[in-house]
Protein backbone atom coordinates (compact mmCIF):
# COMPACT_ATOMS: atom_id res chain seq x y z
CA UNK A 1 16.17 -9.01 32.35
CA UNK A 2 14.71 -8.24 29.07
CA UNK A 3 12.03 -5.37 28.59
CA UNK A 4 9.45 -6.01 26.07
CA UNK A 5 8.07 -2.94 23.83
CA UNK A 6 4.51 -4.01 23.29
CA UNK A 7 2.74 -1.62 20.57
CA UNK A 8 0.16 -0.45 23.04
CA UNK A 9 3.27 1.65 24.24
CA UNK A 10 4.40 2.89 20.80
CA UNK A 11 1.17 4.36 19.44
CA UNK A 12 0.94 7.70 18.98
CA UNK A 13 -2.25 9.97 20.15
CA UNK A 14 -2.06 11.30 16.23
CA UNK A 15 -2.51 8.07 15.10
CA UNK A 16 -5.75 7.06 17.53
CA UNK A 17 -6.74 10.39 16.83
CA UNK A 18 -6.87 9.56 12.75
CA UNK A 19 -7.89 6.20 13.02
CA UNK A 20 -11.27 7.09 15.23
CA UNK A 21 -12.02 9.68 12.80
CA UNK A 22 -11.91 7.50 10.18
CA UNK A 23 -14.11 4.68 11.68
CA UNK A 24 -16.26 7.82 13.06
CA UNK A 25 -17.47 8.72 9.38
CA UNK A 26 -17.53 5.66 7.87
CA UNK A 27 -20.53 4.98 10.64
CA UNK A 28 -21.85 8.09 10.29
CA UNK A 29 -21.89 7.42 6.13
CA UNK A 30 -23.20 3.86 6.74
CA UNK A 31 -20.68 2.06 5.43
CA UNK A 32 -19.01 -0.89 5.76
CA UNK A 33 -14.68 -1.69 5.79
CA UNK A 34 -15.14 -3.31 2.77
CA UNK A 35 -17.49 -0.37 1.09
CA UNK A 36 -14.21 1.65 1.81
CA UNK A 37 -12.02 -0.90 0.06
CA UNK A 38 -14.11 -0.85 -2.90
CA UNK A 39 -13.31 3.37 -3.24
CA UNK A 40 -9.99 3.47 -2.11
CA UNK A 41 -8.22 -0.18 -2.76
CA UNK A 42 -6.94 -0.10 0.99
CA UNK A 43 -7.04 -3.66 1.92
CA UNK A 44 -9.41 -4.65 5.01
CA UNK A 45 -6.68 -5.71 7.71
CA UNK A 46 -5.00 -3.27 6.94
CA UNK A 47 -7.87 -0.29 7.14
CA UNK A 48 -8.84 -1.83 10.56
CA UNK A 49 -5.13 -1.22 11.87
CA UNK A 50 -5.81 1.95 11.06
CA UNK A 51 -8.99 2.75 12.54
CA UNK A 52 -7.41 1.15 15.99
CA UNK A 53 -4.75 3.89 15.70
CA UNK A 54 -2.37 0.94 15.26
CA UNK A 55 -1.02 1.92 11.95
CA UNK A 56 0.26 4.93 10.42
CA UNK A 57 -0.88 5.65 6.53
CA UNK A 58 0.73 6.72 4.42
CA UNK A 59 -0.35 10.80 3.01
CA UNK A 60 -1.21 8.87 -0.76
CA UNK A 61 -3.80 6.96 2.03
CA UNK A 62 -5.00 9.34 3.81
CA UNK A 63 -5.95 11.28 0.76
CA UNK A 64 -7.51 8.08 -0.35
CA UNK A 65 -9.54 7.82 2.92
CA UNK A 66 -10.39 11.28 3.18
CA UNK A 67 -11.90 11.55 -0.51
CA UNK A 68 -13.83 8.15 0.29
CA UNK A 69 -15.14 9.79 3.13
CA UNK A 70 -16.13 13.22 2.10
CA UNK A 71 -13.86 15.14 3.82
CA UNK A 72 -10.91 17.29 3.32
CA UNK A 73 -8.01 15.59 4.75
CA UNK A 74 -7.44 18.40 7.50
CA UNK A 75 -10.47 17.01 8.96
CA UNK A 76 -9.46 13.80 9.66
CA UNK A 77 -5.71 15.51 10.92
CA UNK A 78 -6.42 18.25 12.76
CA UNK A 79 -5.44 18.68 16.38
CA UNK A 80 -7.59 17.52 18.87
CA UNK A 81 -9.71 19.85 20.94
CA UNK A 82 -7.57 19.40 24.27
């Protein structure tokens, strides 16, 4: 019998943690997935995988997104509460 690895199994809190964030204060800012394109050249797709923690950016993107979003990165990598 062969086990599957689905990617629901692989994610890692970090990255949900990151992604939410992300998606957080771009609603907060009002603006759209493709607003964020337009300031950071991260494609679409690709910044929705990210705000489903199902991608990990890399540090060049994050500084991307965290400068779009008017934060300092930390923010948007720091531990949660728990």
């Amino acid at each position: 019998m062969t086990t599957r690895l689905h990617l629901e199994d692989i994610i890692q809190p970090a990255a949900l943690a990151f992604g939410a964030r992300v998606k957080a204060r771009r609603k907060v800012l009002g603006l759209t997935q493709t607003d964020i394109y337009k300031r950071t050249g991260i494609g679409i797709g690709y910044l929705s995988s990210i705000e489903r923690g199902r991608a990990n950016p890399t540090l060049d993107m994050m500084i991307k997104l965290s400068a779009a979003l008017g934060l300092e990165i930390w923010d948007l990598l720091r531990p949660t509460d728990e």
